[in-house]
C-alpha atoms as a PDB file:
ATOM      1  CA  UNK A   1       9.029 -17.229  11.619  1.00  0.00           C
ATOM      2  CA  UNK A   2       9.590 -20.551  13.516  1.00  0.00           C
ATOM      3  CA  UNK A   3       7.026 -19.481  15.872  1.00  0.00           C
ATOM      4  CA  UNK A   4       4.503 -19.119  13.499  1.00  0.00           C
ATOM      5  CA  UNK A   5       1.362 -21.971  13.859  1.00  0.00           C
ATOM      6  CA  UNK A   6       1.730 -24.028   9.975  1.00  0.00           C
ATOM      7  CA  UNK A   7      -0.200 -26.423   8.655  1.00  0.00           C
ATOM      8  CA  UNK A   8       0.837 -28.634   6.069  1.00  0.00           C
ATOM      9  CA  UNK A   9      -1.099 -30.291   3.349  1.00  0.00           C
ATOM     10  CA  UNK A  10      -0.888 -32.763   1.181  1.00  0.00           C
ATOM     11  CA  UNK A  11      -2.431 -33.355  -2.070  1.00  0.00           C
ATOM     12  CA  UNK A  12      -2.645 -36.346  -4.069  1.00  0.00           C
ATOM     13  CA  UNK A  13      -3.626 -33.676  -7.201  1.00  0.00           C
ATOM     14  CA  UNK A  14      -0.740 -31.721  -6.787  1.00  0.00           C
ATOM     15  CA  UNK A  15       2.472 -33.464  -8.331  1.00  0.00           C
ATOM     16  CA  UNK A  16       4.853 -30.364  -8.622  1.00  0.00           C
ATOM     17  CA  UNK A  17       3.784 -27.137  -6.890  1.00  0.00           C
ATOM     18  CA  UNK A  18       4.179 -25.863  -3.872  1.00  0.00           C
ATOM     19  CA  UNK A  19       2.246 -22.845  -2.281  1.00  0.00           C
ATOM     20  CA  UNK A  20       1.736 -21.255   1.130  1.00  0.00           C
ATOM     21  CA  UNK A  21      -1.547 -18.876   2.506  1.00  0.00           C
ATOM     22  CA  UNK A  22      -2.418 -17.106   5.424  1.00  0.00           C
ATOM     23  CA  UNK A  23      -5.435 -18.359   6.640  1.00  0.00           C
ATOM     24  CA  UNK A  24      -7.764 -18.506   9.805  1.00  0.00           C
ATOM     25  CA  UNK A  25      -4.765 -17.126  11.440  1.00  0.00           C
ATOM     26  CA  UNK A  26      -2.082 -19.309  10.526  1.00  0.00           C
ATOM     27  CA  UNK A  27       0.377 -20.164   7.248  1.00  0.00           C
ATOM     28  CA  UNK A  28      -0.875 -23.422   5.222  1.00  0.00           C
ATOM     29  CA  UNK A  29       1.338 -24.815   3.412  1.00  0.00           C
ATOM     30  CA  UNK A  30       0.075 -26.923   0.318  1.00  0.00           C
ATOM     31  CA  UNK A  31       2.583 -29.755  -0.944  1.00  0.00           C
ATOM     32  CA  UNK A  32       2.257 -32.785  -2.924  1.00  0.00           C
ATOM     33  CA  UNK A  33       1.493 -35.496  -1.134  1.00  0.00           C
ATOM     34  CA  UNK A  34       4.244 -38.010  -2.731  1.00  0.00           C
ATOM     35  CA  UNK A  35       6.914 -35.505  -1.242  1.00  0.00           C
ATOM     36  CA  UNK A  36       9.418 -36.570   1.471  1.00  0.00           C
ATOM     37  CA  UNK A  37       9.166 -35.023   5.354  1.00  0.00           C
ATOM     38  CA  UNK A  38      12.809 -33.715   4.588  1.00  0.00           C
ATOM     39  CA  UNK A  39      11.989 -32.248   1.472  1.00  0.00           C
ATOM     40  CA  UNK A  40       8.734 -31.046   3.290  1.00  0.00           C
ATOM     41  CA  UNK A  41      11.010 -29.263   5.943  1.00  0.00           C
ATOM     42  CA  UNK A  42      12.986 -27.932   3.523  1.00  0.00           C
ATOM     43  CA  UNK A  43      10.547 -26.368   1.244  1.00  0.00           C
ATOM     44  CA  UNK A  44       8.039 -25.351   4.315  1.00  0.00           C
ATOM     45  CA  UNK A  45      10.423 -23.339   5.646  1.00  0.00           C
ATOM     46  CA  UNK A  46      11.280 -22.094   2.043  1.00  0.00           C
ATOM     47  CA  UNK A  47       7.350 -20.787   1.773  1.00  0.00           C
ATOM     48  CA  UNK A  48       7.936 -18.765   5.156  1.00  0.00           C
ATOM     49  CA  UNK A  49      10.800 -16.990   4.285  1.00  0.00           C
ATOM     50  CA  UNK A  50       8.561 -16.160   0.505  1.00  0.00           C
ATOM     51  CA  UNK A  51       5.465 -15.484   2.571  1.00  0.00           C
ATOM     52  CA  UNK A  52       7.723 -13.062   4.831  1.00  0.00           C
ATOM     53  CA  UNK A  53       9.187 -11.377   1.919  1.00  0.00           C
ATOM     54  CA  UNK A  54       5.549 -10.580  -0.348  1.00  0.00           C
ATOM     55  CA  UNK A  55       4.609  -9.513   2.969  1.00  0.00           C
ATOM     56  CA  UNK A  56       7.173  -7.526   4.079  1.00  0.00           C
ATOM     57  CA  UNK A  57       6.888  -5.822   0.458  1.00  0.00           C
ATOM     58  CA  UNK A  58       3.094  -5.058   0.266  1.00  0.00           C
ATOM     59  CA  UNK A  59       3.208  -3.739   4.266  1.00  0.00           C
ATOM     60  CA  UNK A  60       6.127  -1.361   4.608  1.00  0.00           C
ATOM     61  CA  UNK A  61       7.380   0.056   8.129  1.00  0.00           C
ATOM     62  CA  UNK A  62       7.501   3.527   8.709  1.00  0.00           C
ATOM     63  CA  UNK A  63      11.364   4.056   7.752  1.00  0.00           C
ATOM     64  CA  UNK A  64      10.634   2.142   4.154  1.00  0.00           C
ATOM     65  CA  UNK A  65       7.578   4.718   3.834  1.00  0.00           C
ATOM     66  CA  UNK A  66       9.920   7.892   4.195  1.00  0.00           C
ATOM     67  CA  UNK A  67      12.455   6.047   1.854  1.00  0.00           C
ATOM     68  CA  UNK A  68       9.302   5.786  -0.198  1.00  0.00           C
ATOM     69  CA  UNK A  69       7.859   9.122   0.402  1.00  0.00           C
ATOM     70  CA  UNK A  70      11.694  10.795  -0.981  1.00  0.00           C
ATOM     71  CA  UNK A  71      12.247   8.790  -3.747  1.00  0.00           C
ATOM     72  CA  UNK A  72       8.618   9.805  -4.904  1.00  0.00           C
ATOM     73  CA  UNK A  73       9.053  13.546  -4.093  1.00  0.00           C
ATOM     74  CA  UNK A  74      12.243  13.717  -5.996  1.00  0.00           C
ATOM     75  CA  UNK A  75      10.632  11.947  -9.033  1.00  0.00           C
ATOM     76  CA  UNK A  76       7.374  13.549  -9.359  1.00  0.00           C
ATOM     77  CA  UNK A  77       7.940  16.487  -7.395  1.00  0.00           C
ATOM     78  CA  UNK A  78      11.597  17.608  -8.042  1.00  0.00           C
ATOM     79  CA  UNK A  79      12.700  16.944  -4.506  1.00  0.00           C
ATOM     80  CA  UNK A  80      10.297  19.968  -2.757  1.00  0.00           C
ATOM     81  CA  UNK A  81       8.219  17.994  -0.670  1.00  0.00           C
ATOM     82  CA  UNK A  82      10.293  17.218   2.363  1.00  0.00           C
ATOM     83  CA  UNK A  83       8.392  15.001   4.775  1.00  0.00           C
ATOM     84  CA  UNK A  84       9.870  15.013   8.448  1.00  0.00           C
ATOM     85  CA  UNK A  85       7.926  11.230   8.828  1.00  0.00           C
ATOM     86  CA  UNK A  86       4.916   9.305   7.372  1.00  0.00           C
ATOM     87  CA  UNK A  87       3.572   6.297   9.159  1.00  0.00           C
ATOM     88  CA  UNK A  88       0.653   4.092   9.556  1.00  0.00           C
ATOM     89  CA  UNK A  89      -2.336   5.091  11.580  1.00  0.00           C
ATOM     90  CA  UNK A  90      -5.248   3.190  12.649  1.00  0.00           C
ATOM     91  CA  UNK A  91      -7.574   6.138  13.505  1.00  0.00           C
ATOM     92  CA  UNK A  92      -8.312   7.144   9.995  1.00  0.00           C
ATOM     93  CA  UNK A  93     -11.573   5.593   8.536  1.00  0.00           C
ATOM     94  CA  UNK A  94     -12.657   8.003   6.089  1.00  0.00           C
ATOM     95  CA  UNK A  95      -9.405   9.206   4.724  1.00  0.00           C
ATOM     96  CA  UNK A  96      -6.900   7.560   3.076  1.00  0.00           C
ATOM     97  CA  UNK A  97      -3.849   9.775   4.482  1.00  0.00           C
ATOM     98  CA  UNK A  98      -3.349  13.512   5.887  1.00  0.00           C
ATOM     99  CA  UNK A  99      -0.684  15.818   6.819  1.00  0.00           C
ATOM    100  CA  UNK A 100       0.581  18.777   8.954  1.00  0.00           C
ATOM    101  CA  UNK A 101       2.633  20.770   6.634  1.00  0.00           C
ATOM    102  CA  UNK A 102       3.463  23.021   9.558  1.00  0.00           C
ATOM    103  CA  UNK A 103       5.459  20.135  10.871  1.00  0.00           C
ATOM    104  CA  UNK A 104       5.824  18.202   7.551  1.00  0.00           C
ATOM    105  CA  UNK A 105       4.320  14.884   9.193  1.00  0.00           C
ATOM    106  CA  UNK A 106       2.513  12.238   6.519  1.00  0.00           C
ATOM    107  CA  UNK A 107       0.034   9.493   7.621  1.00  0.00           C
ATOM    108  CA  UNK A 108      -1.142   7.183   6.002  1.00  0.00           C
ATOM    109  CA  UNK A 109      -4.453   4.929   6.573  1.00  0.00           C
ATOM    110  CA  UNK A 110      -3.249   1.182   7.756  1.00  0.00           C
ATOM    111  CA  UNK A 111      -6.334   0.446   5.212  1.00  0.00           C
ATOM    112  CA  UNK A 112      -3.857   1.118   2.607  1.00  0.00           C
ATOM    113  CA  UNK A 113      -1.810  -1.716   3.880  1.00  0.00           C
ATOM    114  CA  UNK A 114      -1.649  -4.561   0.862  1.00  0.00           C
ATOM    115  CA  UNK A 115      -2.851  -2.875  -1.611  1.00  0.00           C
ATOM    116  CA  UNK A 116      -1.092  -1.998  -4.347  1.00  0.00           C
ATOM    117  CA  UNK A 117       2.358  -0.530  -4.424  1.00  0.00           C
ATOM    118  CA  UNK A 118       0.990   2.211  -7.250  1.00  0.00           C
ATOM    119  CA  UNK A 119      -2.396   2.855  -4.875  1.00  0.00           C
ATOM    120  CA  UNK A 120      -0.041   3.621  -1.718  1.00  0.00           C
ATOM    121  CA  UNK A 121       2.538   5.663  -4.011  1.00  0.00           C
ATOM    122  CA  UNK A 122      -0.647   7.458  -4.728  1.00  0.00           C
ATOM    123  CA  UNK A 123      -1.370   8.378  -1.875  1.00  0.00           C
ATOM    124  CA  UNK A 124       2.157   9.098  -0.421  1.00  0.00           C
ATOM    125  CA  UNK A 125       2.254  11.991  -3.685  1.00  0.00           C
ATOM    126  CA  UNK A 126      -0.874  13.167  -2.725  1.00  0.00           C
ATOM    127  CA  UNK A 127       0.564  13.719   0.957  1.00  0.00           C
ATOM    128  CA  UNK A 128       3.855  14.959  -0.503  1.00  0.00           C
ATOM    129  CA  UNK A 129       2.044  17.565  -2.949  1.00  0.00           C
ATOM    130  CA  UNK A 130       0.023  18.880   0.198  1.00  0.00           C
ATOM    131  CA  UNK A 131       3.321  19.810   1.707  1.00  0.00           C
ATOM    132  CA  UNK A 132       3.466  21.871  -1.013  1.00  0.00           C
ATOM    133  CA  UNK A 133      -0.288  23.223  -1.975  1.00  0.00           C
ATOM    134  CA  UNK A 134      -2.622  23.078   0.569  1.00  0.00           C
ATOM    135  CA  UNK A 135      -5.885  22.761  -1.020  1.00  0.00           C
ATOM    136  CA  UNK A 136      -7.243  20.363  -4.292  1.00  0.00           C
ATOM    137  CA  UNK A 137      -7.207  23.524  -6.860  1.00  0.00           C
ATOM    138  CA  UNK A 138      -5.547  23.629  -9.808  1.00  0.00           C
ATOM    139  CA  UNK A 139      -2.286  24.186  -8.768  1.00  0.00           C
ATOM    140  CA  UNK A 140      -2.289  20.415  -6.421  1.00  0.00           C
ATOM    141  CA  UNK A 141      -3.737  18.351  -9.169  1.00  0.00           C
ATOM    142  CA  UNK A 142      -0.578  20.094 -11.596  1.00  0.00           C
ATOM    143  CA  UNK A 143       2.139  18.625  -8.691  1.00  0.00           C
ATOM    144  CA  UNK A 144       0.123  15.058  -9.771  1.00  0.00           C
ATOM    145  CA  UNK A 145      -0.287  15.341 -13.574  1.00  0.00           C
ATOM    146  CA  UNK A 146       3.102  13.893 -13.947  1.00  0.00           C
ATOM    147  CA  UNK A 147       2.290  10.522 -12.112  1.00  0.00           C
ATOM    148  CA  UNK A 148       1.432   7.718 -14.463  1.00  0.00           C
ATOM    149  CA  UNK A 149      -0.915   5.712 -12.581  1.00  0.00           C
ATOM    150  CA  UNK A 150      -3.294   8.393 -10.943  1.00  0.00           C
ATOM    151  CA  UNK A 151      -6.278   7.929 -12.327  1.00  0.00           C
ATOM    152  CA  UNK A 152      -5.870   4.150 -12.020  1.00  0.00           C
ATOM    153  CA  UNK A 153      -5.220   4.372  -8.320  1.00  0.00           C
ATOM    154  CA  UNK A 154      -7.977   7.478  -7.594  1.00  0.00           C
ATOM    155  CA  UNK A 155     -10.336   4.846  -9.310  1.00  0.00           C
ATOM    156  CA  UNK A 156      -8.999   1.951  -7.457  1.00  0.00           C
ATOM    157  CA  UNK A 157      -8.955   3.935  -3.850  1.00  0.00           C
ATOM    158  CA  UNK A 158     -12.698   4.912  -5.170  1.00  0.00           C
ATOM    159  CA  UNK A 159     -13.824   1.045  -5.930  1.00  0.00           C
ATOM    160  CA  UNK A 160     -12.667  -0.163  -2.353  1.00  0.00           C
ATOM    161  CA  UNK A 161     -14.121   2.982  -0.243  1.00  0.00           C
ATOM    162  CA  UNK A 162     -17.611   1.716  -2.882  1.00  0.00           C
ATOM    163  CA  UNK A 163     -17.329  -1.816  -1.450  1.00  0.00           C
ATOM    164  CA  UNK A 164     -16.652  -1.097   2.156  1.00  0.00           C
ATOM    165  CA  UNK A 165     -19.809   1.552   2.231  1.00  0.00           C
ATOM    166  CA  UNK A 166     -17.100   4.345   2.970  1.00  0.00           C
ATOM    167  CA  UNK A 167     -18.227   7.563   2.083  1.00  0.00           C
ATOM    168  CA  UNK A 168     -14.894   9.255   1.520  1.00  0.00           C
ATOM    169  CA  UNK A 169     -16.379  12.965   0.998  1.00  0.00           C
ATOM    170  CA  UNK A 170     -14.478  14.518  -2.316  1.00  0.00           C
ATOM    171  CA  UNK A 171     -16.638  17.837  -2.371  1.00  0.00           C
ATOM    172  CA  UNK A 172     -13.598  19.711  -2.274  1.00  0.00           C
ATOM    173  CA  UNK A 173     -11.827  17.920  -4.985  1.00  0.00           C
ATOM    174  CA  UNK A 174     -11.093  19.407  -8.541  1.00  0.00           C
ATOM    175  CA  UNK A 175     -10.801  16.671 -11.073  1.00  0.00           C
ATOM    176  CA  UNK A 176      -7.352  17.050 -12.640  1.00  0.00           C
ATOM    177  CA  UNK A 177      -7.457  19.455 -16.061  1.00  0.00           C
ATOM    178  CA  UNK A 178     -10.753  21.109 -14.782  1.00  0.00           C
ATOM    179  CA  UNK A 179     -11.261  24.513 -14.876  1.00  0.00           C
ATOM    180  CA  UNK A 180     -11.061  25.837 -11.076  1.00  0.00           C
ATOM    181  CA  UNK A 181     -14.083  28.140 -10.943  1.00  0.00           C
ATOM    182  CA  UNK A 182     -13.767  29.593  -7.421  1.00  0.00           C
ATOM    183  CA  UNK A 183     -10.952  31.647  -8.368  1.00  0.00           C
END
């Protein structure tokens, strides 16, 4: 990250803490203002390698998501759901992921990116159960009863798509436990 554009600043406020941002493009860096230039190089490029990290953990690569994806099917799903690869796509606006099961390829909305490990592991078991059931009846929303967080992260994924104007179409969708009446 020694190419990255930082700004430092100093506080006269701050006596203790140290903190780094993204902003407007480039890492700021806020530091108290009593603190040495050596101890500001040292603990500038401390915040890089922290800022690198958090982001490195909220925005997974591709290989991390198929880690991901397994360790999720095996939990949840007792290993079935074999994706072949899941990776970020740009193209998706109203959906938050698809598949192929033909081909047992998983993608997943860059939209997703920072949001909440539990949201994304969402929608990776959502994928993964797809692979297994093509369609939201019954027999899908069973796959996902066993996932603690869904309803948190269906209602989370719901808020955002609310705030951004999305209208992520869910006539298709059986809420989990209800009775499926097309059958």
């Amino acid at each position: 990250m020694s190419t990255e554009d930082v700004e430092v600043r100093r506080s006269t406020r701050r006596r203790r803490t140290v903190s780094a941002r993204r902003e407007a493009g480039r890492v700021v860096v806020l530091i108290p203002a009593s603190m040495s230039r050596a101890e500001e190089r040292v603990w500038v490029a401390r915040m890089l390698k922290k800022l690198e990290a958090g982001e490195r953990r909220r925005r997974p690569s591709d290989a991390d998501l198929l880690a991901r994806a397994s360790d999720l099917s095996q939990r949840y799903l007792g290993g079935h759901a074999r994706p072949t690869s899941i990776r970020w796509v740009s193209n998706q606006r109203s959906r938050w992921g698809s598949c192929t099961p033909a081909d047992g390829s998983i993608r997943l909305s860059d939209r997703l990116r920072g949001m909440p490990s539990y949201v994304v592991d969402y929608v990776i078991l959502h994928e993964l159960a797809h692979l297994l059931v093509a369609g939201h009846n019954r027999a899908f929303w069973t796959l996902l009863r066993s996932y603690p967080r869904l309803e948190r992260a269906r209602g989370f994924l719901d808020g955002v798509a609310l705030a951004q104007g999305i209208d992520i179409a869910d006539d298709d969708v059986e809420e989990p436990g209800v009775e499926d009446v097309t059958a």
